[in-house]
PDB file of N, CA and C in Angstrom:
ATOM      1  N   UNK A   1       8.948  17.582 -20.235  1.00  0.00           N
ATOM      2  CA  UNK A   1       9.611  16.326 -20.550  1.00  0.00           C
ATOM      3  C   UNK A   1       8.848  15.182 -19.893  1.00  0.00           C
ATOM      4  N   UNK A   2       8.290  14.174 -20.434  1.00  0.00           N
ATOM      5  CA  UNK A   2       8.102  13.162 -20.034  1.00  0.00           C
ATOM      6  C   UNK A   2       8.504  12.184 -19.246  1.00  0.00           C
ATOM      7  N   UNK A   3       7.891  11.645 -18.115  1.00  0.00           N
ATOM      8  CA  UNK A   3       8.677  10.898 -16.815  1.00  0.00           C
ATOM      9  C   UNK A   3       9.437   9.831 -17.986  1.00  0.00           C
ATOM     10  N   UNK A   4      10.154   9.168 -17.474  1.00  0.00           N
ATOM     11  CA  UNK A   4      10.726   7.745 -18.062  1.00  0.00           C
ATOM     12  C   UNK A   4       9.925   6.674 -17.904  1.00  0.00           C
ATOM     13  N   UNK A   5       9.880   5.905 -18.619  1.00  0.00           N
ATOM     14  CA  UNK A   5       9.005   4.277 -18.625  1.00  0.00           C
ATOM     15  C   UNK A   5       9.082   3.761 -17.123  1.00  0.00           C
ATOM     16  N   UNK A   6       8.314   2.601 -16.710  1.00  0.00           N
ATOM     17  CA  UNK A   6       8.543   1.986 -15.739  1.00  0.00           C
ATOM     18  C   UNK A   6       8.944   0.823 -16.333  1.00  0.00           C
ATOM     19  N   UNK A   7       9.582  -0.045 -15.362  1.00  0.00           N
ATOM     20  CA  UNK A   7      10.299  -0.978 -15.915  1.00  0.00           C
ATOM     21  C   UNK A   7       9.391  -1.866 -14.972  1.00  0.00           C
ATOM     22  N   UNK A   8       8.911  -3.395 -15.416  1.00  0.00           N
ATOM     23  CA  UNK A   8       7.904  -3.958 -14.495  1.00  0.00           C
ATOM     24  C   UNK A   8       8.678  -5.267 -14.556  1.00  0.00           C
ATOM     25  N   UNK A   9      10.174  -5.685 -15.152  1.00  0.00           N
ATOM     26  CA  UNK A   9      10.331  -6.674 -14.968  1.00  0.00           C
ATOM     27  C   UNK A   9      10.902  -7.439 -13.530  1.00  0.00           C
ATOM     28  N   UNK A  10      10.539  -6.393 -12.456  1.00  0.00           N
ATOM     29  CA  UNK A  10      10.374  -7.694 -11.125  1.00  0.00           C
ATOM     30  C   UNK A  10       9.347  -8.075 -11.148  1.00  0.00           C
ATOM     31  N   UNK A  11       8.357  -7.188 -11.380  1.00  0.00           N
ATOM     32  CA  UNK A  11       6.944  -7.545 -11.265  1.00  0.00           C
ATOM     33  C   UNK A  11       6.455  -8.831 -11.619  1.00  0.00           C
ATOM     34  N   UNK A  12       7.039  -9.807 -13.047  1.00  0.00           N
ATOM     35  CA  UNK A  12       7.266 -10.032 -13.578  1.00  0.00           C
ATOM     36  C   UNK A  12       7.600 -11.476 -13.396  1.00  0.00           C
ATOM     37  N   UNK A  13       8.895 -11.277 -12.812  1.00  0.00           N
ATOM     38  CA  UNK A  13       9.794 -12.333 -12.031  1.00  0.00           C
ATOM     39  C   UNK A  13       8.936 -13.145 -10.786  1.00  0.00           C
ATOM     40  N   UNK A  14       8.308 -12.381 -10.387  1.00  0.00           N
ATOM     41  CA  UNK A  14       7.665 -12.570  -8.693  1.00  0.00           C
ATOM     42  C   UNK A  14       6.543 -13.039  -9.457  1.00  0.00           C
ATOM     43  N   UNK A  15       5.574 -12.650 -10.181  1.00  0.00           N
ATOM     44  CA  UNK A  15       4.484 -13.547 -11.034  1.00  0.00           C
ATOM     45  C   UNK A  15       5.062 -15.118 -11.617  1.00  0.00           C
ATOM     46  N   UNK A  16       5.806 -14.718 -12.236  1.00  0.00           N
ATOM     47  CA  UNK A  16       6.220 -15.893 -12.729  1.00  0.00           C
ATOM     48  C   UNK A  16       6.786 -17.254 -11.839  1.00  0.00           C
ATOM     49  N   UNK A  17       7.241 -16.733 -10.897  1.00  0.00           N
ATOM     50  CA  UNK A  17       7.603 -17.990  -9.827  1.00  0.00           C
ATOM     51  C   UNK A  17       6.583 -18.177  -8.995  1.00  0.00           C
ATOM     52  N   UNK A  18       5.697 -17.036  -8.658  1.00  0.00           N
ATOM     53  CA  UNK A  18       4.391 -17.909  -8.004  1.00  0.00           C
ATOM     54  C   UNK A  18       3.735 -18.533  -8.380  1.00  0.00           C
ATOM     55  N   UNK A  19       3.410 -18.322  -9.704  1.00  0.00           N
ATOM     56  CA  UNK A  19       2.316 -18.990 -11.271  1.00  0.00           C
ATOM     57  C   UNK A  19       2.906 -20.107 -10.817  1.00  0.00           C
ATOM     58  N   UNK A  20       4.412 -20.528 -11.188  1.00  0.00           N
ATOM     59  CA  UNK A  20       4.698 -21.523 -11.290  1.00  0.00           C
ATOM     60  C   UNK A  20       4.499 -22.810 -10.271  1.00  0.00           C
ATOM     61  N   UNK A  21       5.008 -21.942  -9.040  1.00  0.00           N
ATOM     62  CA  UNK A  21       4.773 -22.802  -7.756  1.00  0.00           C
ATOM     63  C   UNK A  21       3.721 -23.190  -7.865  1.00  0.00           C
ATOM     64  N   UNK A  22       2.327 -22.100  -7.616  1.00  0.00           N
ATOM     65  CA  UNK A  22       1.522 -22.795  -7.711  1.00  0.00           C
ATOM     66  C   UNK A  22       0.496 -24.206  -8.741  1.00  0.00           C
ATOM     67  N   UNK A  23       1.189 -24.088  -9.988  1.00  0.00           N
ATOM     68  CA  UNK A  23       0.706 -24.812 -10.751  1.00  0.00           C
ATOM     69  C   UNK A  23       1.436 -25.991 -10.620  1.00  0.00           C
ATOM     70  N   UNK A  24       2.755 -26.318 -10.389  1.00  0.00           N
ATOM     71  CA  UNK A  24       3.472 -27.354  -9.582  1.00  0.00           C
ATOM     72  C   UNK A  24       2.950 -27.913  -8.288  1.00  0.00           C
ATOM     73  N   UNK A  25       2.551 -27.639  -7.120  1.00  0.00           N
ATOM     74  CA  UNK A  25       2.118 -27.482  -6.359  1.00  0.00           C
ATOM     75  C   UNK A  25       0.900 -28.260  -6.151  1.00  0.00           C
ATOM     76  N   UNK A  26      -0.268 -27.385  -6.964  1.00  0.00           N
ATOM     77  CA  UNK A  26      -1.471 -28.666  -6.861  1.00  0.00           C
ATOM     78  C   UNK A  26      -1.937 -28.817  -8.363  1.00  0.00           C
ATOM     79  N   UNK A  27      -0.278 -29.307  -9.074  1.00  0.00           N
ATOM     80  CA  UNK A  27      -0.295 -29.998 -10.464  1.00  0.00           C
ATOM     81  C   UNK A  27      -2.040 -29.764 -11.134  1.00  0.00           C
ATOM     82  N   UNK A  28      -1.921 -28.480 -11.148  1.00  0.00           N
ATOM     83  CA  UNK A  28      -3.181 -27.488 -11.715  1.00  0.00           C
ATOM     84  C   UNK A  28      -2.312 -26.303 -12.846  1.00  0.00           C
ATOM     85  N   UNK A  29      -1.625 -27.048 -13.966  1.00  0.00           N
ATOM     86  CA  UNK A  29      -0.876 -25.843 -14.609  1.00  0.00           C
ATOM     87  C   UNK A  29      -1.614 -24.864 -14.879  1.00  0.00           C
ATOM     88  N   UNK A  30      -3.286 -24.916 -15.734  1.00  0.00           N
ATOM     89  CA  UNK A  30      -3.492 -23.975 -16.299  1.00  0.00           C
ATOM     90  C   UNK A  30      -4.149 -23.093 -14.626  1.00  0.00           C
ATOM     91  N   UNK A  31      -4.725 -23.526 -13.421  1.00  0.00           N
ATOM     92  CA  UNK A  31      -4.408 -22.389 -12.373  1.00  0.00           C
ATOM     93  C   UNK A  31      -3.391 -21.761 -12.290  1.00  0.00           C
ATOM     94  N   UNK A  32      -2.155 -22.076 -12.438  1.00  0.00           N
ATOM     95  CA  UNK A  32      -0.565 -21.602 -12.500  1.00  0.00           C
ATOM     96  C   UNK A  32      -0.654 -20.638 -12.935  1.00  0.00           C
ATOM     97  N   UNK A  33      -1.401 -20.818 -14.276  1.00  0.00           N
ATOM     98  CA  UNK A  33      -0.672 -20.067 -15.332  1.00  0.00           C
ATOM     99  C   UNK A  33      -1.238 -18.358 -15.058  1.00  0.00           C
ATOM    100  N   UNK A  34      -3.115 -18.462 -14.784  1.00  0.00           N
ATOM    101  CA  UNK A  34      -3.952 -17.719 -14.629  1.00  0.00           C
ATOM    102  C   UNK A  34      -3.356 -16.982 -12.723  1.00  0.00           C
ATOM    103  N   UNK A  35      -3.001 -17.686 -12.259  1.00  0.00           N
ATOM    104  CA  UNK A  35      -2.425 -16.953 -10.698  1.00  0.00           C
ATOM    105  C   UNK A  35      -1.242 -16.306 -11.289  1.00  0.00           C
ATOM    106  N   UNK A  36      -0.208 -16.536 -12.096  1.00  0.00           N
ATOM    107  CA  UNK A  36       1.033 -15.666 -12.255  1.00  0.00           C
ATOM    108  C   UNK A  36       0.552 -14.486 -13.088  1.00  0.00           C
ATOM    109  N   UNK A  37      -0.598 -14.923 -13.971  1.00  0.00           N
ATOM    110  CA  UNK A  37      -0.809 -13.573 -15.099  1.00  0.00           C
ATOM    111  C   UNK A  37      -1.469 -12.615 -14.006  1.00  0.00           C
ATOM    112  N   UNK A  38      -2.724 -13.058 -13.442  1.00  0.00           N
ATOM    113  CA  UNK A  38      -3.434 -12.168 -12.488  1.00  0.00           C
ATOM    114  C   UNK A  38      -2.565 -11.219 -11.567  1.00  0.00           C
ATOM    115  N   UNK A  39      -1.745 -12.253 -10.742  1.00  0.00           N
ATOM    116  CA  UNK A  39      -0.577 -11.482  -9.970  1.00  0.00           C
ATOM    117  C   UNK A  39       0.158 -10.192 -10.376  1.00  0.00           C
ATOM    118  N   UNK A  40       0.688 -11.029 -11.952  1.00  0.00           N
ATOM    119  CA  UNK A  40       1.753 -10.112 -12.656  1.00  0.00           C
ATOM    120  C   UNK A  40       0.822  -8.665 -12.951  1.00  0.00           C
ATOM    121  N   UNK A  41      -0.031  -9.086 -13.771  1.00  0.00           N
ATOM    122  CA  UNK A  41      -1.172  -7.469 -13.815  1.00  0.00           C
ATOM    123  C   UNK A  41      -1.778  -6.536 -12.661  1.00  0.00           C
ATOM    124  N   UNK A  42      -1.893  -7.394 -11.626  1.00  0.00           N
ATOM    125  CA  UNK A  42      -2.103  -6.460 -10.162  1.00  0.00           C
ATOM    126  C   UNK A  42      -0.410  -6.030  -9.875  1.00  0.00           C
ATOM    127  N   UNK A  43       0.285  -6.010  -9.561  1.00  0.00           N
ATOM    128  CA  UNK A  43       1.216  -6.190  -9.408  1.00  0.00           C
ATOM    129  C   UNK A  43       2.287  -4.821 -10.533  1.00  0.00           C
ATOM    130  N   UNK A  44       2.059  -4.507 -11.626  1.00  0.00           N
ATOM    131  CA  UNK A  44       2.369  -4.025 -12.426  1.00  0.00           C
ATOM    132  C   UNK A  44       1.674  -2.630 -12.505  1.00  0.00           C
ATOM    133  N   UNK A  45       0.138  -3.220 -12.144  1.00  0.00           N
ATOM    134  CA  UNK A  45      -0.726  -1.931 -11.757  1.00  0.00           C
ATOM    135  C   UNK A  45      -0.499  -1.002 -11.081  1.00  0.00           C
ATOM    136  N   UNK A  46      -0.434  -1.837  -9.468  1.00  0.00           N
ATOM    137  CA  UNK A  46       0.089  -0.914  -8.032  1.00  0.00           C
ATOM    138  C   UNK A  46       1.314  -0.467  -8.639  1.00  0.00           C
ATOM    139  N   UNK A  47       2.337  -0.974  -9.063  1.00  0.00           N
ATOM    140  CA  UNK A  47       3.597  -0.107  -9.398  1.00  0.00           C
ATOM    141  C   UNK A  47       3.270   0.798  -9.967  1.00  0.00           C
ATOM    142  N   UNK A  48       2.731   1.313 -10.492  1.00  0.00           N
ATOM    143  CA  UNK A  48       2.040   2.000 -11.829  1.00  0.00           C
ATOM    144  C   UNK A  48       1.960   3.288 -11.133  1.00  0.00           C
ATOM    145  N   UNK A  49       0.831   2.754 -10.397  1.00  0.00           N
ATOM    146  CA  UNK A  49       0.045   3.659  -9.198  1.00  0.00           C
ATOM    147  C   UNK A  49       0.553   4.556  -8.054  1.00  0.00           C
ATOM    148  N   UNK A  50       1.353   3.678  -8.023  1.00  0.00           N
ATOM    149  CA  UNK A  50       2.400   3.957  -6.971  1.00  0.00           C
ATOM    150  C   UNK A  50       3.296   4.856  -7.260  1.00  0.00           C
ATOM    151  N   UNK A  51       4.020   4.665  -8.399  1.00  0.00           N
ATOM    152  CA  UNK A  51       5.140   5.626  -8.840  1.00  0.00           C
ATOM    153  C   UNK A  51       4.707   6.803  -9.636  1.00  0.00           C
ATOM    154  N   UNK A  52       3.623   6.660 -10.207  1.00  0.00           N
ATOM    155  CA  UNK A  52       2.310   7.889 -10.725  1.00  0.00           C
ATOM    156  C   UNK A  52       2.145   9.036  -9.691  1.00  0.00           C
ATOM    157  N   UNK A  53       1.693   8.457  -8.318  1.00  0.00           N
ATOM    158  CA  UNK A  53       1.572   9.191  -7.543  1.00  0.00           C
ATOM    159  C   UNK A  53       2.529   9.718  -6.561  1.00  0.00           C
ATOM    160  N   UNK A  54       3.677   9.476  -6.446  1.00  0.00           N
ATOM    161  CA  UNK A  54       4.729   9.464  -6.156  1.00  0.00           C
ATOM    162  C   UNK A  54       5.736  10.957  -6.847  1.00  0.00           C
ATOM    163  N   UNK A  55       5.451  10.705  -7.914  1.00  0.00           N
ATOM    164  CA  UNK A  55       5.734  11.683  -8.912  1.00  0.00           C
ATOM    165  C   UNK A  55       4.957  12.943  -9.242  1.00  0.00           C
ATOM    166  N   UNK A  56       3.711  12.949  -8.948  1.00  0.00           N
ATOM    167  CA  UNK A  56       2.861  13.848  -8.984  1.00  0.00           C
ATOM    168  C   UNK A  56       3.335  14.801  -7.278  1.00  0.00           C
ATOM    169  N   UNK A  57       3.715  14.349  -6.265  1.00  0.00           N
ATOM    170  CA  UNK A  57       3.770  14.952  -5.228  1.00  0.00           C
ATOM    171  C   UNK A  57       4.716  15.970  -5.053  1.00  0.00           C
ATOM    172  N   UNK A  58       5.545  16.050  -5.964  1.00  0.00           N
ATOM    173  CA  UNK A  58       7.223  16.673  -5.970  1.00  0.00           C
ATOM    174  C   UNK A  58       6.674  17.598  -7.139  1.00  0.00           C
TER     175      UNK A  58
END
């Protein structure tokens, strides 16, 4: 049987309000935009990684 999906929408949440801050911040939207996506994809990864291997140990 196949593990279940991961669900990445904190991951998500926490990208999205840093993107934001930061593009508010030093009124640099499109940096904003590129720091929340970058974040959100590292971020989504390690979870990934994390619960991959996590699961493999048991």
């Amino acid at each position: 049987m196949p593990p279940p999906p991961v669900s990445h929408t904190t991951e998500m949440v926490i990208a999205t309000v840093v993107g934001a801050a930061v593009g508010l911040l030093s009124e640099n939207y499109l940096l904003g935009g590129i720091v929340g996506i970058v974040l959100g994809i590292v971020l989504s990864v390690g979870k990934t990684v994390y619960l991959d291997r996590r699961r493999r140990r048991r």
